[in-house]
PDB file of N, CA and C in Angstrom:
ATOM      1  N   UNK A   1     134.538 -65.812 -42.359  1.00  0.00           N
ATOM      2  CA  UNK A   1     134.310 -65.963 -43.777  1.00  0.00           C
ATOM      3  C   UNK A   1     134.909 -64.809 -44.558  1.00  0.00           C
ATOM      4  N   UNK A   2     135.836 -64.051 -43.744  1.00  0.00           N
ATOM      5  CA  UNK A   2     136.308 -62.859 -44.463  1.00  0.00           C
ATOM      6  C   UNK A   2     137.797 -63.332 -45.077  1.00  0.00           C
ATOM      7  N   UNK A   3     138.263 -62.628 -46.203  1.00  0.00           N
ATOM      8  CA  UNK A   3     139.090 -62.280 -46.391  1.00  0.00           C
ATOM      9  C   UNK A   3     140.451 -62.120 -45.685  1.00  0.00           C
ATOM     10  N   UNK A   4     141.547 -62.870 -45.585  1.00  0.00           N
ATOM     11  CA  UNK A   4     142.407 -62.189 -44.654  1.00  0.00           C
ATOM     12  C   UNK A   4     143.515 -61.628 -45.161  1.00  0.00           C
ATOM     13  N   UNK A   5     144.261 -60.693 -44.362  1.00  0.00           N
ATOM     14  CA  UNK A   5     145.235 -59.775 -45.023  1.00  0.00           C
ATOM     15  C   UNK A   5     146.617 -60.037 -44.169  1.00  0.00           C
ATOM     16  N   UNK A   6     147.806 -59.628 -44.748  1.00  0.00           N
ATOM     17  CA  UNK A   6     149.067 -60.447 -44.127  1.00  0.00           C
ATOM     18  C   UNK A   6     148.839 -59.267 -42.453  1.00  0.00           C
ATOM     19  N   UNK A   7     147.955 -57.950 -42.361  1.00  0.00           N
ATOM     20  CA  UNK A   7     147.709 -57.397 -41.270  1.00  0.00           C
ATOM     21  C   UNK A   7     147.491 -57.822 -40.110  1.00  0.00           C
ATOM     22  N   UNK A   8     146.706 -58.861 -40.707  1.00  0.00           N
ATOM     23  CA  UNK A   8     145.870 -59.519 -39.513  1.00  0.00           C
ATOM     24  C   UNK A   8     146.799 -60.961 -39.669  1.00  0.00           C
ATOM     25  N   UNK A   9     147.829 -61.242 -39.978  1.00  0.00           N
ATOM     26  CA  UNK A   9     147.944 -62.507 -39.476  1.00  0.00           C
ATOM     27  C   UNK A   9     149.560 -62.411 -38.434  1.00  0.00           C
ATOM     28  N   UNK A  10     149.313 -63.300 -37.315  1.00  0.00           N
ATOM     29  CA  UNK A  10     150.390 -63.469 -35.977  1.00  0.00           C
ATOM     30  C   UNK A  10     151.373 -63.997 -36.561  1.00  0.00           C
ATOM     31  N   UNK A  11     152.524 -63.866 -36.483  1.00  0.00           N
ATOM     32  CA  UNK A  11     153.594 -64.759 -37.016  1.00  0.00           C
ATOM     33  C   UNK A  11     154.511 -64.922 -35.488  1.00  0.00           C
ATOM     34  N   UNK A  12     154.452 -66.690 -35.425  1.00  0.00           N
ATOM     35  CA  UNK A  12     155.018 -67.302 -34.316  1.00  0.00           C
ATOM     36  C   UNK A  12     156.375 -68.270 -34.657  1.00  0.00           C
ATOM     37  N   UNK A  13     157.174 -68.373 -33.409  1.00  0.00           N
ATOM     38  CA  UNK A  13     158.036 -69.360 -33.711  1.00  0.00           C
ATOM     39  C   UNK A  13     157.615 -70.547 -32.934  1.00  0.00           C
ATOM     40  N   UNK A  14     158.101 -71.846 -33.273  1.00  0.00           N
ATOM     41  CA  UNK A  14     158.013 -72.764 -32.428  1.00  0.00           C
ATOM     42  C   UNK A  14     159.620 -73.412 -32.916  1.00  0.00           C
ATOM     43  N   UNK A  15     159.968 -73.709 -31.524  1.00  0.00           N
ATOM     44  CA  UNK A  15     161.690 -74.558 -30.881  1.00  0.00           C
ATOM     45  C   UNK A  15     160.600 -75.682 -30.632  1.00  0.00           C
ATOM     46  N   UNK A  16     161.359 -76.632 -31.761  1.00  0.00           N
ATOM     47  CA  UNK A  16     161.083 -78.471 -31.163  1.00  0.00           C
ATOM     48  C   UNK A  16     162.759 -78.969 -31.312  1.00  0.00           C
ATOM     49  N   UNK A  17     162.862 -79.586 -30.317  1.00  0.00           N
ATOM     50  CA  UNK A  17     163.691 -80.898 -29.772  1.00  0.00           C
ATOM     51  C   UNK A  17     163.887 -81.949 -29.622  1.00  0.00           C
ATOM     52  N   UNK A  18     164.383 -83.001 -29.309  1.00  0.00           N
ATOM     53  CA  UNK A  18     164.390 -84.118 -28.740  1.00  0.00           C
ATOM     54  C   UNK A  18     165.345 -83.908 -27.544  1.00  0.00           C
ATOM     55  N   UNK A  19     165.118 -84.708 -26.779  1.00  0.00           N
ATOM     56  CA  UNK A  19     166.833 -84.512 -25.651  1.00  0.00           C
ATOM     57  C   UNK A  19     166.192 -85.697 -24.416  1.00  0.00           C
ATOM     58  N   UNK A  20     167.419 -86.173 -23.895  1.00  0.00           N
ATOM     59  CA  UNK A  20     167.030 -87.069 -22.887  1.00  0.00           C
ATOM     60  C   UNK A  20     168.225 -86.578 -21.794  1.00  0.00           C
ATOM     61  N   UNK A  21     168.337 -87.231 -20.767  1.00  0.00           N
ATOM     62  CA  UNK A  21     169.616 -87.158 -19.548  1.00  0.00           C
ATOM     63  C   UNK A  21     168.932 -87.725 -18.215  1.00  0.00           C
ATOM     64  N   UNK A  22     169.779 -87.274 -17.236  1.00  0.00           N
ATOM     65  CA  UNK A  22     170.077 -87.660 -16.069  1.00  0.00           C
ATOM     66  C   UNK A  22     169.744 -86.401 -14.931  1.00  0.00           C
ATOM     67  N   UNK A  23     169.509 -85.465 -15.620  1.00  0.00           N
ATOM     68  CA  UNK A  23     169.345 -83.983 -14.727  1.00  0.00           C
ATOM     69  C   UNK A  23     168.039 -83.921 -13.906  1.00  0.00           C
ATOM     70  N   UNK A  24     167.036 -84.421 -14.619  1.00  0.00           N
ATOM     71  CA  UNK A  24     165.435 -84.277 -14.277  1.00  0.00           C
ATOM     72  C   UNK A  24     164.844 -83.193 -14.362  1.00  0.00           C
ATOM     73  N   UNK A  25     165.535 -82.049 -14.423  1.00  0.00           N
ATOM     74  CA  UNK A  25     164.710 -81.308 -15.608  1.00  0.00           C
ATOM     75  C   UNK A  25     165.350 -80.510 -16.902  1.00  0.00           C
ATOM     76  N   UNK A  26     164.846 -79.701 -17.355  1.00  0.00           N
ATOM     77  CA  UNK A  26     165.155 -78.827 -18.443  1.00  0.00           C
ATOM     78  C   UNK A  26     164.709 -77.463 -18.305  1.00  0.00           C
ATOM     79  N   UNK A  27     165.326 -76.589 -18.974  1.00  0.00           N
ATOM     80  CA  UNK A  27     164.578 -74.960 -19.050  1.00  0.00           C
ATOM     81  C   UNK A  27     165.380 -74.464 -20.307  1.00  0.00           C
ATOM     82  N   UNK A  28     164.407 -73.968 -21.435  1.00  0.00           N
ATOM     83  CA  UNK A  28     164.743 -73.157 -22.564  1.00  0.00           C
ATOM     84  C   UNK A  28     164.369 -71.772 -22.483  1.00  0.00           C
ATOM     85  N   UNK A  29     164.688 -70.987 -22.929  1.00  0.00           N
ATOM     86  CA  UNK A  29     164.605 -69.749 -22.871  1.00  0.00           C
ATOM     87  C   UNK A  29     165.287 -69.031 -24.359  1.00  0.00           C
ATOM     88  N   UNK A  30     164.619 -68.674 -25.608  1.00  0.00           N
ATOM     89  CA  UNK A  30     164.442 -67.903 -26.268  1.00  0.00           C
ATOM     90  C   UNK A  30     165.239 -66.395 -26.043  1.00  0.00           C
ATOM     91  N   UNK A  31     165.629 -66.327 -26.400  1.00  0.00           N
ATOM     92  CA  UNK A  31     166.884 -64.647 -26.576  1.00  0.00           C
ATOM     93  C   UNK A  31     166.878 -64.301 -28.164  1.00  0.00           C
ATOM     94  N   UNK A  32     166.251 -62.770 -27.604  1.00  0.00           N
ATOM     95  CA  UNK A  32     166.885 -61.679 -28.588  1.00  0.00           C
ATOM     96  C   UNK A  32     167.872 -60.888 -28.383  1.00  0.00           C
ATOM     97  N   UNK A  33     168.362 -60.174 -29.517  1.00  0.00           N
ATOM     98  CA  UNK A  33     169.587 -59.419 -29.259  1.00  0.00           C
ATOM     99  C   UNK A  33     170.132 -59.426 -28.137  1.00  0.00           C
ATOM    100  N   UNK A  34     170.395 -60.678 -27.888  1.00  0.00           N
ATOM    101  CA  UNK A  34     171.231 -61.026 -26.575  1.00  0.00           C
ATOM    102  C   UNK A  34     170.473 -60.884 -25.144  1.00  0.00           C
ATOM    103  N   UNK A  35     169.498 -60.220 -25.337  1.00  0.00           N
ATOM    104  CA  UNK A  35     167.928 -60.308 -23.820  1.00  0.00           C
ATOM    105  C   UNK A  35     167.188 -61.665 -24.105  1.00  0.00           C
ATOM    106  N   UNK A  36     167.129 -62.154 -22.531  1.00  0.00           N
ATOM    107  CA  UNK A  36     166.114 -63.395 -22.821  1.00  0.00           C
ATOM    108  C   UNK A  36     164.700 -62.798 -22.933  1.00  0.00           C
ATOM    109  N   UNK A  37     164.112 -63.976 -23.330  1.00  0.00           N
ATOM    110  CA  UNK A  37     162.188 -63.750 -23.560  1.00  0.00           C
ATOM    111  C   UNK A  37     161.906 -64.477 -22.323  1.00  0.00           C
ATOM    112  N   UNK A  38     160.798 -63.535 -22.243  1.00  0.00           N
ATOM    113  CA  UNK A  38     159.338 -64.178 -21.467  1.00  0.00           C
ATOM    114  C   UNK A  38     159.145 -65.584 -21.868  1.00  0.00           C
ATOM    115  N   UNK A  39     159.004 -65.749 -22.547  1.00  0.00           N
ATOM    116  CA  UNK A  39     158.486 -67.446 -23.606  1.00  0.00           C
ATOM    117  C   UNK A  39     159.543 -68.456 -23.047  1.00  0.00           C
ATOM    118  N   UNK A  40     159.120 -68.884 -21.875  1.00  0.00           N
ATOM    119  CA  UNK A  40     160.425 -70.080 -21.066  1.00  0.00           C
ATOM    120  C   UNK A  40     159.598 -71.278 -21.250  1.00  0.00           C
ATOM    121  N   UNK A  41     159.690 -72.436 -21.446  1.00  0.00           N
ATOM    122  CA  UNK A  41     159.761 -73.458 -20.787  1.00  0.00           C
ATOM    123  C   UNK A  41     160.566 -74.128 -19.362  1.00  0.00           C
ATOM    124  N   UNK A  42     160.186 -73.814 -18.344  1.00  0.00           N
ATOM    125  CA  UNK A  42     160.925 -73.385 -17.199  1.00  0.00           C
ATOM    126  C   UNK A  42     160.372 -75.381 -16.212  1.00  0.00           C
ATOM    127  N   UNK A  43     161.873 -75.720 -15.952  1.00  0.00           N
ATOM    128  CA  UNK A  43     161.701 -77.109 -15.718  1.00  0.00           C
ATOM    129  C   UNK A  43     160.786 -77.621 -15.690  1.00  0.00           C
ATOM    130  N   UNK A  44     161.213 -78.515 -17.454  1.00  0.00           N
ATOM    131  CA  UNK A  44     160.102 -79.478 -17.638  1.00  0.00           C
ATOM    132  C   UNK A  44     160.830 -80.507 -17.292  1.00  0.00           C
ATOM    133  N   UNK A  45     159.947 -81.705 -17.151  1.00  0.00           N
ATOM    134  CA  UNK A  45     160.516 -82.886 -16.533  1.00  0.00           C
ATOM    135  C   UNK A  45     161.516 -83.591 -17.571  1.00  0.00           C
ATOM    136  N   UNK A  46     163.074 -83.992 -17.291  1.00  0.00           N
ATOM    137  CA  UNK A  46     163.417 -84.893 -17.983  1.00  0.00           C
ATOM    138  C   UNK A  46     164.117 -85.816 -17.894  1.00  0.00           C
ATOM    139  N   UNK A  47     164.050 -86.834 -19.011  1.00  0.00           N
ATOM    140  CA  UNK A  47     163.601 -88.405 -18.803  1.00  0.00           C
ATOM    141  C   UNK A  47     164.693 -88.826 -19.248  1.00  0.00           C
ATOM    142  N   UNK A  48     165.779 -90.121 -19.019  1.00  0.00           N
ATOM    143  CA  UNK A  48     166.634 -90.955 -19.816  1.00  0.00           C
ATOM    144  C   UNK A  48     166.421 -91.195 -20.623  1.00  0.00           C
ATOM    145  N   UNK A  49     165.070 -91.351 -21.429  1.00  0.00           N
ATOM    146  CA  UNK A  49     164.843 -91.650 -22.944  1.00  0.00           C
ATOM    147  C   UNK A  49     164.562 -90.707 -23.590  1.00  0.00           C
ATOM    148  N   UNK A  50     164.475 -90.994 -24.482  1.00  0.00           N
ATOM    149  CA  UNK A  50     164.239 -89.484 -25.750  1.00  0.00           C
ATOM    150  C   UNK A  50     162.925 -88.891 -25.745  1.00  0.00           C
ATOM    151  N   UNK A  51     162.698 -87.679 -25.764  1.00  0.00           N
ATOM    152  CA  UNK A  51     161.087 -87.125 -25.473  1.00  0.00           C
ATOM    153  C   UNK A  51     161.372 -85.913 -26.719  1.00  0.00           C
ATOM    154  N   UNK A  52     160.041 -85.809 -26.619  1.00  0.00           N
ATOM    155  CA  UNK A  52     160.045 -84.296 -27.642  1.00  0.00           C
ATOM    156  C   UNK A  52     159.656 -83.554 -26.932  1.00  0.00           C
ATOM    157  N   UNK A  53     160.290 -82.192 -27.291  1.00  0.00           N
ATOM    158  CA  UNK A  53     159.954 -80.507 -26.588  1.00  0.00           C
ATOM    159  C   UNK A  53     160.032 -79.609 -27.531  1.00  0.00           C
ATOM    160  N   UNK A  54     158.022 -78.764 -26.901  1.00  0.00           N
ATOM    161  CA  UNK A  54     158.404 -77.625 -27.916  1.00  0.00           C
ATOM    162  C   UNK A  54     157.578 -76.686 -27.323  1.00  0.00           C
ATOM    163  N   UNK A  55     158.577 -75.371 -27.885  1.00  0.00           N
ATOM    164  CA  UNK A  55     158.538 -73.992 -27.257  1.00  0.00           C
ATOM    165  C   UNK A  55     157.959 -73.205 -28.569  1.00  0.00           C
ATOM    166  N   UNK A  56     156.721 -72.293 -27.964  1.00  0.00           N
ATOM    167  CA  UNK A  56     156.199 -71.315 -29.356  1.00  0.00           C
ATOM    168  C   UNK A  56     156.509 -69.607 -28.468  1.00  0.00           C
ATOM    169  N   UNK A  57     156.562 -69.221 -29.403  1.00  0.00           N
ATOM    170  CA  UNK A  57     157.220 -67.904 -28.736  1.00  0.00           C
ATOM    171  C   UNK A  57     156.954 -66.877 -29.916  1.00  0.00           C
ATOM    172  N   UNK A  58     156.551 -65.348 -29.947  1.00  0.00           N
ATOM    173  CA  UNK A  58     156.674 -64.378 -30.852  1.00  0.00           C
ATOM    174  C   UNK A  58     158.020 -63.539 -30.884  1.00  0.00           C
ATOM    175  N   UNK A  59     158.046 -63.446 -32.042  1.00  0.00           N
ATOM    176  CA  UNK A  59     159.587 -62.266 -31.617  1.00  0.00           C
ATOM    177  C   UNK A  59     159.303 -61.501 -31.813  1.00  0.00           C
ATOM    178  N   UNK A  60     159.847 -60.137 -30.733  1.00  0.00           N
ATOM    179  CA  UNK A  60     160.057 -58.813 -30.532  1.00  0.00           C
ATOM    180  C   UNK A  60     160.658 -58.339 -32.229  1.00  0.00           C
ATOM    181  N   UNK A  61     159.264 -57.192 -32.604  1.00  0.00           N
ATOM    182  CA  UNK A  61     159.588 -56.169 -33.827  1.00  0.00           C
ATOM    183  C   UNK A  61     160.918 -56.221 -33.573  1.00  0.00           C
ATOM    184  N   UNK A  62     161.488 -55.673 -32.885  1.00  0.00           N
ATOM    185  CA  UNK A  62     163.233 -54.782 -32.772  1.00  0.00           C
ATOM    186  C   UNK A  62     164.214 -56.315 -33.037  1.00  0.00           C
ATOM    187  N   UNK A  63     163.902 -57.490 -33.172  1.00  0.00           N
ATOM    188  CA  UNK A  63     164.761 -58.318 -32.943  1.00  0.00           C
ATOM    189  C   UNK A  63     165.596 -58.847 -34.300  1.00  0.00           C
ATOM    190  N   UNK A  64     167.041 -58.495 -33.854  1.00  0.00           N
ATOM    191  CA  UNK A  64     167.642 -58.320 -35.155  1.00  0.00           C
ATOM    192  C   UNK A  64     168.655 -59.649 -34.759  1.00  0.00           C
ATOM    193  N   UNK A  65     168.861 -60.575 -33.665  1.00  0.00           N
ATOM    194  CA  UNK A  65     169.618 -61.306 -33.556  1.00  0.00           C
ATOM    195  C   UNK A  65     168.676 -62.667 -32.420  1.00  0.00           C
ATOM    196  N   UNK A  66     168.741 -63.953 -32.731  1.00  0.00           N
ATOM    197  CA  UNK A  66     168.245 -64.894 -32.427  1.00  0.00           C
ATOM    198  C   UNK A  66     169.269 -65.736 -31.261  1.00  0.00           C
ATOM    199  N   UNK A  67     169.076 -66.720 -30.253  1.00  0.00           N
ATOM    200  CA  UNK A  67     169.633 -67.556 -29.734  1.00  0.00           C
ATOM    201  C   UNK A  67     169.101 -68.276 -28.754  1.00  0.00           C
ATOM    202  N   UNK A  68     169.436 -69.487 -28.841  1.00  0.00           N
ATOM    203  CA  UNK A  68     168.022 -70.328 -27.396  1.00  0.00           C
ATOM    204  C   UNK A  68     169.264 -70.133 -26.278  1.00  0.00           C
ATOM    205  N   UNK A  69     168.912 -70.511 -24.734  1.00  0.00           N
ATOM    206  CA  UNK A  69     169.386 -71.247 -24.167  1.00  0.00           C
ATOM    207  C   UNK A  69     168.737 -72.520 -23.750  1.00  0.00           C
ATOM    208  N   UNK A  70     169.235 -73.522 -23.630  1.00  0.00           N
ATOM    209  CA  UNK A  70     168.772 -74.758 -23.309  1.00  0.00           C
ATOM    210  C   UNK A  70     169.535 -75.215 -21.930  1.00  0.00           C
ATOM    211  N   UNK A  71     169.103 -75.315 -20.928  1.00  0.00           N
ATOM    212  CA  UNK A  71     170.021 -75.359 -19.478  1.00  0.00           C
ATOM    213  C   UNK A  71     169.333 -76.634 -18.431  1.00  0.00           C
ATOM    214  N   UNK A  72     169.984 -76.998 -17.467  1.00  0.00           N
ATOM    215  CA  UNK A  72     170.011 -77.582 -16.663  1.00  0.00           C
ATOM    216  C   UNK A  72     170.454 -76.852 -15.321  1.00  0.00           C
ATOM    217  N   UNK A  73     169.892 -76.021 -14.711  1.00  0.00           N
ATOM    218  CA  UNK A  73     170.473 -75.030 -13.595  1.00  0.00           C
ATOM    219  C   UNK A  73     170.849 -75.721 -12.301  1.00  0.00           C
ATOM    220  N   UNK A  74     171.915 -75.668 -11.780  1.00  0.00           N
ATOM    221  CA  UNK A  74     172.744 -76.123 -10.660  1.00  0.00           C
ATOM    222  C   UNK A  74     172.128 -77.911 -10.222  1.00  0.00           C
ATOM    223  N   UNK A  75     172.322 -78.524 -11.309  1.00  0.00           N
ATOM    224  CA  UNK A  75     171.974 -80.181 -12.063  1.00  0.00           C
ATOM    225  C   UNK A  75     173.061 -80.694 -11.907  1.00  0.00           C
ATOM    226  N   UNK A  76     173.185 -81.905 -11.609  1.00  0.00           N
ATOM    227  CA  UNK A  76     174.632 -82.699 -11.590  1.00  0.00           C
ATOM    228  C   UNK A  76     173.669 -83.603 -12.608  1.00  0.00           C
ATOM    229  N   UNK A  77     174.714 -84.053 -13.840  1.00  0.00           N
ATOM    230  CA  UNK A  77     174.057 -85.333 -14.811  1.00  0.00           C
ATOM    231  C   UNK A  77     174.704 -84.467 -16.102  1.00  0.00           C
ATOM    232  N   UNK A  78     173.682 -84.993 -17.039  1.00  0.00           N
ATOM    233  CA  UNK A  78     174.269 -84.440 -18.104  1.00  0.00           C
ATOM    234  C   UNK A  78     172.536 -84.616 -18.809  1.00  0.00           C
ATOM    235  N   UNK A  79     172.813 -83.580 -20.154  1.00  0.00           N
ATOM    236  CA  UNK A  79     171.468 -83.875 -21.387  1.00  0.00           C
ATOM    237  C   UNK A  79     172.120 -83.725 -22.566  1.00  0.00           C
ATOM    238  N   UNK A  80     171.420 -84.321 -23.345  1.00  0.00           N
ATOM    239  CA  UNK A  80     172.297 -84.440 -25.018  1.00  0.00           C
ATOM    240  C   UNK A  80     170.838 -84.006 -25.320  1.00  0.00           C
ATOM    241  N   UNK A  81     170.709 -83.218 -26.992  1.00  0.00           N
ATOM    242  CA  UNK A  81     169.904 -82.265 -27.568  1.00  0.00           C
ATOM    243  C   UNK A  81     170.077 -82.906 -29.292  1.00  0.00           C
ATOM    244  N   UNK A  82     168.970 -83.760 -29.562  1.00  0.00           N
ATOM    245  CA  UNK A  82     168.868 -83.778 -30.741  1.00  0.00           C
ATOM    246  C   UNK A  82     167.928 -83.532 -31.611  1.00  0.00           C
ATOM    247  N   UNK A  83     167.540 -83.226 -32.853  1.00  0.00           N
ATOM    248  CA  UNK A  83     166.535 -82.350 -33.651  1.00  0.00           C
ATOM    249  C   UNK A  83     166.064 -81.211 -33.561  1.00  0.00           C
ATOM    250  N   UNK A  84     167.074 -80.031 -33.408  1.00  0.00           N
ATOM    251  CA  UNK A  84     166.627 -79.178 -32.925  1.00  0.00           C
ATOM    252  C   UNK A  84     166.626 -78.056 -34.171  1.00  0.00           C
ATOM    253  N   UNK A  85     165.185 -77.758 -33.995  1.00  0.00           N
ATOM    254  CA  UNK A  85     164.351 -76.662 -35.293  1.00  0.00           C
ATOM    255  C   UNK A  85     163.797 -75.383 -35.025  1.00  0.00           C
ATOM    256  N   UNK A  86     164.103 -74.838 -35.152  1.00  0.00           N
ATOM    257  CA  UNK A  86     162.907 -73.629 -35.299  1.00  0.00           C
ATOM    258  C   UNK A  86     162.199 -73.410 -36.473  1.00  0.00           C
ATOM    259  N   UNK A  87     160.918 -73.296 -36.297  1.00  0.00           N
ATOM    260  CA  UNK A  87     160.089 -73.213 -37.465  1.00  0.00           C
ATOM    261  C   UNK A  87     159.271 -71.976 -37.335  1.00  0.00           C
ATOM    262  N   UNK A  88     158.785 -70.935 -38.464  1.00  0.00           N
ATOM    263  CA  UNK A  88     157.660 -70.156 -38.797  1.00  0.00           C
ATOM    264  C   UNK A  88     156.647 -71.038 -38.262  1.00  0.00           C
ATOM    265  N   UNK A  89     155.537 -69.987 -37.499  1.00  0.00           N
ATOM    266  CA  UNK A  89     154.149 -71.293 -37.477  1.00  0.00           C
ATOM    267  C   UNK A  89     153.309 -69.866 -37.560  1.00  0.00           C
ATOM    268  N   UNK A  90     152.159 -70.072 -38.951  1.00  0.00           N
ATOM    269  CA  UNK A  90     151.769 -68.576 -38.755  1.00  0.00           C
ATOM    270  C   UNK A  90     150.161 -69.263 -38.593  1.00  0.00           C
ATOM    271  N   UNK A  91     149.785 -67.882 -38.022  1.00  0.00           N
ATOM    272  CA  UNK A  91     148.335 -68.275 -37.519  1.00  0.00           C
ATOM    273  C   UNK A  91     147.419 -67.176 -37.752  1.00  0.00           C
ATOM    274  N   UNK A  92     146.209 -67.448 -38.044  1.00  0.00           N
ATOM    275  CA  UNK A  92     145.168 -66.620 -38.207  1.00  0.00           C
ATOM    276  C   UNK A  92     144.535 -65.900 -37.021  1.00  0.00           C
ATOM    277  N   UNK A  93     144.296 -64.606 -36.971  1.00  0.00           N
ATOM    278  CA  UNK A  93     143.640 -64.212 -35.838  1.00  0.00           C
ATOM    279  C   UNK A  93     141.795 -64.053 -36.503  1.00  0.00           C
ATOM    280  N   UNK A  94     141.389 -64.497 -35.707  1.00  0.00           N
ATOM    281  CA  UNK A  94     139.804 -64.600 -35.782  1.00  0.00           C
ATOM    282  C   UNK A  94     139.075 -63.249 -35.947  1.00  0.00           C
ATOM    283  N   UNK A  95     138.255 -63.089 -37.220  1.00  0.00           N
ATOM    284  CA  UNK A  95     137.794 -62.123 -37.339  1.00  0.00           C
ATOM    285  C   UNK A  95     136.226 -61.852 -36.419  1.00  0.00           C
ATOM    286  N   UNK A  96     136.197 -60.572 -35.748  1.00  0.00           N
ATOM    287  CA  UNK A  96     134.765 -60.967 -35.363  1.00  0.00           C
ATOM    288  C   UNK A  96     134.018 -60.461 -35.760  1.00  0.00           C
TER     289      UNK A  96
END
């Protein structure tokens, strides 16, 4: 019931997608200044039809440059990638 201040609030990203193929799975991975993040989606299952995927991730204070990878690692097939967003998603941390 308190008050909140921009101090206390988390600021997150979330990567949504669509993408379908032939590979059977997927792995995204989030990069700053050219270092990947912790924050993977690390083979999720994927399907010939179109599915949605989404990755929430914080960025590193120091991060002055953005880039996903989106991969299929040693996959024979192919994936096509459509709607792809990054959005602010900010969130409240709970006062106690």
């Amino acid at each position: 019931q308190g008050v909140s201040s921009a101090a206390s609030d988390v600021y997150k990203r979330q990567i949504t997608f669509r993408a379908r193929g032939t590979t059977g799975i997927i792995s995204v991975q989030p990069q700053f200044n050219g270092k990947g993040s912790k924050n993977l989606l690390s083979d999720a299952e994927l399907f010939e039809d179109w599915k949605k995927y989404e990755v929430s991730f914080t960025a590193p204070a120091d991060a002055k440059t953005f880039s996903c990878a989106i991969y299929s690692w040693n996959r024979l097939g192919h994936f096509e990638i459509r709607d792809f967003s990054v959005v602010l998603k900010e969130e409240k941390k709970e006062e106690k």
